[in-house]
C-alpha atoms as a PDB file:
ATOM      1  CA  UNK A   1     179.654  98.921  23.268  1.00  0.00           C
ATOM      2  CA  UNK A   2     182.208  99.173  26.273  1.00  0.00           C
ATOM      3  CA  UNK A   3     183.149 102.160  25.616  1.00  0.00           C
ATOM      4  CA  UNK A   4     179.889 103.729  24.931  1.00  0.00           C
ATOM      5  CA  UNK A   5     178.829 102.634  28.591  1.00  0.00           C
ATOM      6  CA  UNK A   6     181.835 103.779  29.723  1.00  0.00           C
ATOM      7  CA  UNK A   7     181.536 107.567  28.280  1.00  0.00           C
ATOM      8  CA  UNK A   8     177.552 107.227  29.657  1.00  0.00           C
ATOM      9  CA  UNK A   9     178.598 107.035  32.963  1.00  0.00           C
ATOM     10  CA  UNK A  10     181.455 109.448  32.969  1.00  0.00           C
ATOM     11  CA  UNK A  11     178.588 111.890  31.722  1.00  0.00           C
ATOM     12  CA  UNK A  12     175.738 110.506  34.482  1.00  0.00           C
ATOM     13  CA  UNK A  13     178.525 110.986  36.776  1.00  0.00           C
ATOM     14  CA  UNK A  14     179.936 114.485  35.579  1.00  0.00           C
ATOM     15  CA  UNK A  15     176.555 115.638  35.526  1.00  0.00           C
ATOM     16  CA  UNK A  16     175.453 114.486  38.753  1.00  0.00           C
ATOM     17  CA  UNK A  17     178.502 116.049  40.474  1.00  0.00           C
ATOM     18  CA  UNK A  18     177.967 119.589  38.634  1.00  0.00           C
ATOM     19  CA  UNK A  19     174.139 119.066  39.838  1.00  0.00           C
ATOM     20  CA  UNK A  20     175.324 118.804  43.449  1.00  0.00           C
ATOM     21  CA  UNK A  21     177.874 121.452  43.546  1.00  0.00           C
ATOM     22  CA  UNK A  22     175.175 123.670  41.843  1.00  0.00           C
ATOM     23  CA  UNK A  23     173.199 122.909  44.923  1.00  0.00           C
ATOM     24  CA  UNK A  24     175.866 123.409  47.279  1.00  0.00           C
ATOM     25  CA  UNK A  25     177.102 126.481  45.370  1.00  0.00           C
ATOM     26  CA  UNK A  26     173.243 128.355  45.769  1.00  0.00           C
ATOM     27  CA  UNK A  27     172.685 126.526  49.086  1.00  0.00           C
ATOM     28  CA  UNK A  28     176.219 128.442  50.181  1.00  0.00           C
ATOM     29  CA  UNK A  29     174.745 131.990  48.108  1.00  0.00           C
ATOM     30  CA  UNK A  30     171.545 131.638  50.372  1.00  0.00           C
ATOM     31  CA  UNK A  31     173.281 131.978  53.584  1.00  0.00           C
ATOM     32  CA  UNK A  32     175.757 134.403  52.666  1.00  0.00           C
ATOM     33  CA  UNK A  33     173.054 136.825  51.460  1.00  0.00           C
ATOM     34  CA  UNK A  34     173.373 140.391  52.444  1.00  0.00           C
ATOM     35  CA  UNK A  35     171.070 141.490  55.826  1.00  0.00           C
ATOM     36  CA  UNK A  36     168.199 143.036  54.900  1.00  0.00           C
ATOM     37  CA  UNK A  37     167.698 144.933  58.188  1.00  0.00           C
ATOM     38  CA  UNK A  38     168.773 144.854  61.975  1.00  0.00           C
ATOM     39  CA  UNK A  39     165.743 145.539  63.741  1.00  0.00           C
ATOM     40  CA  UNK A  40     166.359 146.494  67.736  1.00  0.00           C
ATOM     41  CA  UNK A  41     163.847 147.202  70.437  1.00  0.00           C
ATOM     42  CA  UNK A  42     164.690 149.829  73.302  1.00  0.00           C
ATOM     43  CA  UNK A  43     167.720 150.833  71.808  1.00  0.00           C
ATOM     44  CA  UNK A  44     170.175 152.123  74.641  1.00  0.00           C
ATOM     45  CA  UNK A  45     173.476 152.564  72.773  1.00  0.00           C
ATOM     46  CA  UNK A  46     174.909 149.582  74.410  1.00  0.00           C
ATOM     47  CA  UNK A  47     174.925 147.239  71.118  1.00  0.00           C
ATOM     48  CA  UNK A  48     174.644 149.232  67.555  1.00  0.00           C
ATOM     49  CA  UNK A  49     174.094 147.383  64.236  1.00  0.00           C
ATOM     50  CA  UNK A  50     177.900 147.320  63.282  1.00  0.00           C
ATOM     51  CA  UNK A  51     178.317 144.818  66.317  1.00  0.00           C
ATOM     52  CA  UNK A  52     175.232 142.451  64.869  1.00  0.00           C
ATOM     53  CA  UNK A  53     176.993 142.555  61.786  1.00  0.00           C
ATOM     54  CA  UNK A  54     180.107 141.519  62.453  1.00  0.00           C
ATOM     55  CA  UNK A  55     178.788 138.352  64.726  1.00  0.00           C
ATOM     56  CA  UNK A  56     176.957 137.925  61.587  1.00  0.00           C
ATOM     57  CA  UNK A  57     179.776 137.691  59.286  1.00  0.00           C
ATOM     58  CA  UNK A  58     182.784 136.143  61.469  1.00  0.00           C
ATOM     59  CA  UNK A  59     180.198 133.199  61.923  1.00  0.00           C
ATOM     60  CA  UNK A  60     177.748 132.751  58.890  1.00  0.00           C
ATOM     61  CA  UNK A  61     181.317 131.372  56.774  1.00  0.00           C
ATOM     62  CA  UNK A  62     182.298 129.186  59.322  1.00  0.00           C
ATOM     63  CA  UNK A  63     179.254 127.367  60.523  1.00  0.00           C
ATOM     64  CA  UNK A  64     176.799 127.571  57.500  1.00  0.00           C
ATOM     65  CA  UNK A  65     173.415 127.165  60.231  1.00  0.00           C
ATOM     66  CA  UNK A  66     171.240 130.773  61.112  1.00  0.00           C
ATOM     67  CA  UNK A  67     170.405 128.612  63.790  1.00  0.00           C
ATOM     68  CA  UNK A  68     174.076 129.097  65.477  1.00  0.00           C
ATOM     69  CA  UNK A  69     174.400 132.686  64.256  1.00  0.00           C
ATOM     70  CA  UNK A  70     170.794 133.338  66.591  1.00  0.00           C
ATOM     71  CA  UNK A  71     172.771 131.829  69.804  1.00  0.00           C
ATOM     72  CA  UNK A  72     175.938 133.940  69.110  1.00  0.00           C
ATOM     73  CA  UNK A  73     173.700 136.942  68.905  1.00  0.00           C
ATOM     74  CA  UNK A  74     171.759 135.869  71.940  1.00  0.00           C
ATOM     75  CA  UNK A  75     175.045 135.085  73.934  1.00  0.00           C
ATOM     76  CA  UNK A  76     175.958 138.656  73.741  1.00  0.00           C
ATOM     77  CA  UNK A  77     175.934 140.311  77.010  1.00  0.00           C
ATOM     78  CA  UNK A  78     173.928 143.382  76.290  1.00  0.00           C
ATOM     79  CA  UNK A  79     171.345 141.427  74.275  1.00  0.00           C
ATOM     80  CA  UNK A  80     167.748 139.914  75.857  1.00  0.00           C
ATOM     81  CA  UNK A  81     166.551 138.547  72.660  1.00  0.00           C
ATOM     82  CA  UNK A  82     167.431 137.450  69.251  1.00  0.00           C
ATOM     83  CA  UNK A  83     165.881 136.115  66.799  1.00  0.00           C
ATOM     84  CA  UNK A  84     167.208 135.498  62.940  1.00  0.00           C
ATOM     85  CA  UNK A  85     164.962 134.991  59.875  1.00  0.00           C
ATOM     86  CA  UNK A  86     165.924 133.856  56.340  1.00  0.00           C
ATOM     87  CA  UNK A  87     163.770 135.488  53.560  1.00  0.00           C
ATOM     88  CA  UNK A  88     162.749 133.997  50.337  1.00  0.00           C
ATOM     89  CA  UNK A  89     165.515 135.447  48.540  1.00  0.00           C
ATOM     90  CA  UNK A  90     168.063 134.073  51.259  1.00  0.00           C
ATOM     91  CA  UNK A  91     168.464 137.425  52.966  1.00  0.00           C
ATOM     92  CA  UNK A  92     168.825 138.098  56.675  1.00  0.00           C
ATOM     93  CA  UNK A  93     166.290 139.818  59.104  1.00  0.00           C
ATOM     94  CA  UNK A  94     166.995 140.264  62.690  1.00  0.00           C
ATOM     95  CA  UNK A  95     165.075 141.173  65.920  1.00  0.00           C
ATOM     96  CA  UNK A  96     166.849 142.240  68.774  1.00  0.00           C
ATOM     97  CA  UNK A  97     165.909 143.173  72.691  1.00  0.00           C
ATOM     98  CA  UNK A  98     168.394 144.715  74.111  1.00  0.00           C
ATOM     99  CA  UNK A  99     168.723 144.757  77.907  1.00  0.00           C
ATOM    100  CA  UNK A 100     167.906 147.332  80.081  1.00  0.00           C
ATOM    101  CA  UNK A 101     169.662 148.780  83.051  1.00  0.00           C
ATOM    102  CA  UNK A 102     167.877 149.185  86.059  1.00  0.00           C
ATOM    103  CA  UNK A 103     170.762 150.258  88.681  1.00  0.00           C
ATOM    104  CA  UNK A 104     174.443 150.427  88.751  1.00  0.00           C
ATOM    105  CA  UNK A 105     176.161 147.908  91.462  1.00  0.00           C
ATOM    106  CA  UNK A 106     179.739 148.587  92.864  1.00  0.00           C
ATOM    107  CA  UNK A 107     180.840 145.860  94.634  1.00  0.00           C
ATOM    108  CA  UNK A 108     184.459 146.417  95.778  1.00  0.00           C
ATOM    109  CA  UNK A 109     186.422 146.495  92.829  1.00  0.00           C
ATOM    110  CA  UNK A 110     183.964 145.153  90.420  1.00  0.00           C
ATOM    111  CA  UNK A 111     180.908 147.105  88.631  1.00  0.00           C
ATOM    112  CA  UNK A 112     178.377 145.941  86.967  1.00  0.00           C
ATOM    113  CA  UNK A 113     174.321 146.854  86.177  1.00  0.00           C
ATOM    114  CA  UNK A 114     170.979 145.011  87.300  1.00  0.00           C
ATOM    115  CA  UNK A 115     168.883 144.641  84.630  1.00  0.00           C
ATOM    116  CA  UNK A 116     164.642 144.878  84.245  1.00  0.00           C
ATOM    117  CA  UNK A 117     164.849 141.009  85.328  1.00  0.00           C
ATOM    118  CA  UNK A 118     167.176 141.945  88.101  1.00  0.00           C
ATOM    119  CA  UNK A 119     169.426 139.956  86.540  1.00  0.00           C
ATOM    120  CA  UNK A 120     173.693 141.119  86.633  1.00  0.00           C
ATOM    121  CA  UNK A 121     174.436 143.003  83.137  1.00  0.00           C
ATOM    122  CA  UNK A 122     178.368 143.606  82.537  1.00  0.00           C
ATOM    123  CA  UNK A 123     179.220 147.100  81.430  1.00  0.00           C
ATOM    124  CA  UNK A 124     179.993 147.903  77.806  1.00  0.00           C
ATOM    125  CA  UNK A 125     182.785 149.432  76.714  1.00  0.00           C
ATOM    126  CA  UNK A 126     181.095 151.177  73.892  1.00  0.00           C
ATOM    127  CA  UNK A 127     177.959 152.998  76.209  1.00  0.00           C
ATOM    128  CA  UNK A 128     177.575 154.133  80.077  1.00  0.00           C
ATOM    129  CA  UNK A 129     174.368 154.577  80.860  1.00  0.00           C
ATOM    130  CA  UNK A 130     173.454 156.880  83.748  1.00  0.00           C
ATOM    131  CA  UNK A 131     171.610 155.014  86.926  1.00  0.00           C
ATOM    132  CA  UNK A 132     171.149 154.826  90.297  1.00  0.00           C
ATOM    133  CA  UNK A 133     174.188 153.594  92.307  1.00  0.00           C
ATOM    134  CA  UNK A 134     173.986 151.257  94.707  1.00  0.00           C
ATOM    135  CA  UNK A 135     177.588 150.511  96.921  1.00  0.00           C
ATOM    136  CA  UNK A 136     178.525 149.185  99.925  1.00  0.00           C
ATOM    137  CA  UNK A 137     177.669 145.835 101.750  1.00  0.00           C
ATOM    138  CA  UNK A 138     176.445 144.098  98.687  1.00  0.00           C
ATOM    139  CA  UNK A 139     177.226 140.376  99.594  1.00  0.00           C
ATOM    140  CA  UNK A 140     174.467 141.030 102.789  1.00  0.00           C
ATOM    141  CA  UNK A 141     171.932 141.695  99.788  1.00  0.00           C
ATOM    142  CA  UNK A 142     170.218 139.467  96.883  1.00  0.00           C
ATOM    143  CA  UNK A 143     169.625 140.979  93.889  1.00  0.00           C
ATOM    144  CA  UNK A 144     165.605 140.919  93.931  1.00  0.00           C
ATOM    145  CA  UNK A 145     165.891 142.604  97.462  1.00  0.00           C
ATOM    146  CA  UNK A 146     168.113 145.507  95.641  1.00  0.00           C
ATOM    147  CA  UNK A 147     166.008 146.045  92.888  1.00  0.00           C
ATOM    148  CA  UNK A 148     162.798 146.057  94.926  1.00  0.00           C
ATOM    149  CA  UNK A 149     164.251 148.406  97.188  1.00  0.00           C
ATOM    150  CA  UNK A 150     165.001 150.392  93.780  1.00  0.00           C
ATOM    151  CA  UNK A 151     161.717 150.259  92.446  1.00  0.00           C
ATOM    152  CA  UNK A 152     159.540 151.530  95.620  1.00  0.00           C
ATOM    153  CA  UNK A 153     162.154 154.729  95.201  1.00  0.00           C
ATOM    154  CA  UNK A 154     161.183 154.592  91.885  1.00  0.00           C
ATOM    155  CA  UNK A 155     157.253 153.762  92.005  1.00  0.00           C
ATOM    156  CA  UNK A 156     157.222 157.977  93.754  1.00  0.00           C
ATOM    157  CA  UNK A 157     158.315 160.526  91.402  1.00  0.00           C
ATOM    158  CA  UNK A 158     159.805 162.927  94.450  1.00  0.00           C
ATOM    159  CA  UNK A 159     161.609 159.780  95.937  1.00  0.00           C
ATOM    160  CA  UNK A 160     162.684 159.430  92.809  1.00  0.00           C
ATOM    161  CA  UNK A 161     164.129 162.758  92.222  1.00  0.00           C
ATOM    162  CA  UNK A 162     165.576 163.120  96.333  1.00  0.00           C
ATOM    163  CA  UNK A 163     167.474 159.905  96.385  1.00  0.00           C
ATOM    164  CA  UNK A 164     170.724 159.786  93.733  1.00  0.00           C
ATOM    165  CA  UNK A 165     172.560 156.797  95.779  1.00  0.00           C
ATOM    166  CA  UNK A 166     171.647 153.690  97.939  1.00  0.00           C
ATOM    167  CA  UNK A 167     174.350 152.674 100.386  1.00  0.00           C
ATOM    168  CA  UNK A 168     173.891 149.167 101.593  1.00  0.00           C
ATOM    169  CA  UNK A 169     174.509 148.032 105.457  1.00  0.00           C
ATOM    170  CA  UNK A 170     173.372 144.980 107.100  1.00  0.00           C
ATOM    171  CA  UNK A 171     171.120 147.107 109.334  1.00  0.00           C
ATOM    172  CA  UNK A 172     171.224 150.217 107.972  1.00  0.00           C
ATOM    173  CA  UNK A 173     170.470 151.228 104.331  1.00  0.00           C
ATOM    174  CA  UNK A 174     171.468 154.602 103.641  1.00  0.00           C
ATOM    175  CA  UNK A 175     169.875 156.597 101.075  1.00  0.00           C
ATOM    176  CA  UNK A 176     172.346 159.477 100.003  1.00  0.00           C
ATOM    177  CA  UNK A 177     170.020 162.204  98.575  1.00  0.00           C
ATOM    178  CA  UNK A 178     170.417 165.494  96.168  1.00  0.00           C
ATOM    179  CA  UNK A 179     171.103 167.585  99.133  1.00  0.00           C
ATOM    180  CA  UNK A 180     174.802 168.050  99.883  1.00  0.00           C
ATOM    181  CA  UNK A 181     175.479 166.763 103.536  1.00  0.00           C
ATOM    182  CA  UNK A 182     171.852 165.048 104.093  1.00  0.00           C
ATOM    183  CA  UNK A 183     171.722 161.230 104.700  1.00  0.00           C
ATOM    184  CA  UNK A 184     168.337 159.129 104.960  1.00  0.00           C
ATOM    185  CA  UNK A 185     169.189 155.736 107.063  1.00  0.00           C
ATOM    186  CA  UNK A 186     165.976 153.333 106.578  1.00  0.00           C
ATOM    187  CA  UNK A 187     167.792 150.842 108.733  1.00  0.00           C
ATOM    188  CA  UNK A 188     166.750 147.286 107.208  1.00  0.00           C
ATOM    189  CA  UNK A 189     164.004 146.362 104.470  1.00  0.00           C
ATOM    190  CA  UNK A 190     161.538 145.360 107.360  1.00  0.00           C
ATOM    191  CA  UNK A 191     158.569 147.647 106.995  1.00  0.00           C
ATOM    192  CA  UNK A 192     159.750 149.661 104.201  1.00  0.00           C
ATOM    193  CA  UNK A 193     156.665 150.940 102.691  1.00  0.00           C
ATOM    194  CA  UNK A 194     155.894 152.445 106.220  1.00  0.00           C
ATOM    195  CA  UNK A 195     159.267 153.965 106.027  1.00  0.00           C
ATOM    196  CA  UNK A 196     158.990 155.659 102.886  1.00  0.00           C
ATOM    197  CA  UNK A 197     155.635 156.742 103.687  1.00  0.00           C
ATOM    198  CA  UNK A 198     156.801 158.293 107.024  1.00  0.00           C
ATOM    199  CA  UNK A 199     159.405 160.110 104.701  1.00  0.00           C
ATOM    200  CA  UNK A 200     156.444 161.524 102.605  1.00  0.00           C
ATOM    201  CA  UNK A 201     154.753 162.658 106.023  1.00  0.00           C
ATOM    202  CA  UNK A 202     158.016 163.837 107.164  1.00  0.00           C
ATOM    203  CA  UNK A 203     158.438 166.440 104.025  1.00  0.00           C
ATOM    204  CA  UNK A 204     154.810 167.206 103.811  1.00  0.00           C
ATOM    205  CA  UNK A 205     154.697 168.644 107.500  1.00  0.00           C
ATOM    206  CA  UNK A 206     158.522 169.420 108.248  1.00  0.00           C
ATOM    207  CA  UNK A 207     160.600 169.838 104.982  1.00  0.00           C
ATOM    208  CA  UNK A 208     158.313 172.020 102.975  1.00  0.00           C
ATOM    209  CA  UNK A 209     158.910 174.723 105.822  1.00  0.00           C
ATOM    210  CA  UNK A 210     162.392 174.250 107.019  1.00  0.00           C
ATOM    211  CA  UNK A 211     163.445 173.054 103.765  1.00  0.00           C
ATOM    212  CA  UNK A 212     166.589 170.151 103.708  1.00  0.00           C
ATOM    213  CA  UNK A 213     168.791 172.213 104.567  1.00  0.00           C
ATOM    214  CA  UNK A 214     167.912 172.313 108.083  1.00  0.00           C
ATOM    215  CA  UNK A 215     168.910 168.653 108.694  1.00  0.00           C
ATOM    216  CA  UNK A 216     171.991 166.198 108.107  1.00  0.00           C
ATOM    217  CA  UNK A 217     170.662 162.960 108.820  1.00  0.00           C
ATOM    218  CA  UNK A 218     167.160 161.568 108.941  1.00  0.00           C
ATOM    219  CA  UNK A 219     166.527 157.985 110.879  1.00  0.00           C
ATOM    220  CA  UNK A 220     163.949 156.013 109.818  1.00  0.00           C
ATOM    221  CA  UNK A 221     165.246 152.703 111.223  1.00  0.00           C
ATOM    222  CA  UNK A 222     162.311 152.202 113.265  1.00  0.00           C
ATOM    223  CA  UNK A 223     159.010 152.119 111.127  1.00  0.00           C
ATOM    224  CA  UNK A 224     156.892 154.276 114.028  1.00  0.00           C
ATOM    225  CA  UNK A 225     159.369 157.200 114.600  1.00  0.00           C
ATOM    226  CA  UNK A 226     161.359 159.852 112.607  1.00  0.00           C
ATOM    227  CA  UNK A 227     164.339 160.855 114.302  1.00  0.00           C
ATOM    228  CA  UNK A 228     166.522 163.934 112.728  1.00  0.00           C
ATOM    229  CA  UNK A 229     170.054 165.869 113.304  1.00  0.00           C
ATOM    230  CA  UNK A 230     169.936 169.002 112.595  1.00  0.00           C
ATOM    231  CA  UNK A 231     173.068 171.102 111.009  1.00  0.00           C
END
């Protein structure tokens, strides 16, 4: 009768253990699945699916929680937004944002980008994107005042198209144009809309018949006047 109890519980206990490494076994299967796709929104070159997959894999082993995989993603510095899924079958999906450049900062011997939330983006060694560069005095500058400045150049296609550079001063912003040798100084960010306005008037009624060429340096420090060199 002792015995018989005996080999009942060996088998309740055998059993039970398969039972949970069974379980542990498919629970391990699930999150080792293959990725069923690597979905990424305004792809710029800076991350490619490779990259996703290898996060995926060096961490999925190790930690055994999608949860964690999603923040590893996420904590990459070209990525906005990640999110993981697991499907019914225990396969991966994954949504991506990556970041997008909006200028490119030099700031004495460091470089980095301003994103669309004018937030600082490291470089990639993998992709350079081409943007406008913004030097100088950076430290007298926030980073919402550079990218606004950015986006009124941007918010006018011809601005847009004349200005390649922004050199920061404390009083006096230089915008370095397309035109070898010709130099726009707006002077601070007081008034700027007037500024680039006046720089509208000052093409519409000057430039168009002189052409750039004629001038070196344009001052449009003070919002009521235009003051020019000429070559």
């Amino acid at each position: 009768m002792k015995l018989f109890l005996y080999i009942t519980r060996l088998v309740c206990v055998c059993t039970l253990f398969f039972f949970l490494l069974s379980f542990t076994i498919k629970s391990e299967e699930q999150l080792t699945k293959n990725i069923n796709q690597i979905n990424i929104e305004h792809q710029n070159k800076f991350i490619d699916k490779s990259k996703i997959f290898e996060i995926y894999k060096s961490n999925i082993n190790s930690k055994k929680d999608i949860n964690l995989i999603e923040t590893k993603i996420n904590n990459h510095p070209q990525i906005k937004d990640a999110q993981v899924y697991i499907q019914h079958n225990g396969d991966i999906d994954i949504n991506l944002k990556e970041r997008i450049p909006l200028v490119r900062v030099f700031d004495k011997n460091s470089s980095y980008y301003l994103d669309t939330d004018c937030k600082p983006m490291q470089l990639s060694p993998q992709y350079t994107t081409s943007n406008l560069i913004v030097n100088g005095d950076i430290v007298f500058f926030n980073e919402n005042e550079i990218c606004n400045l950015y986006l009124e150049i941007k918010s006018n296609s011809f601005l847009e198209s004349l200005v390649s550079q922004i050199y920061l001063q404390k009083q006096n912003i230089i915008l370095i144009t397309r035109f070898k040798d010709l130099e726009i100084n707006i002077g601070n960010l007081d008034y700027l809309d007037v500024k680039l306005d006046n720089l509208l008037a000052f093409y519409e009624k000057i430039i168009k018949f002189k052409g750039w060429n004629y001038y070196t340096y344009v001052n449009l420090k003070y919002h009521d006047q235009i003051i020019c060199t000429k070559k």
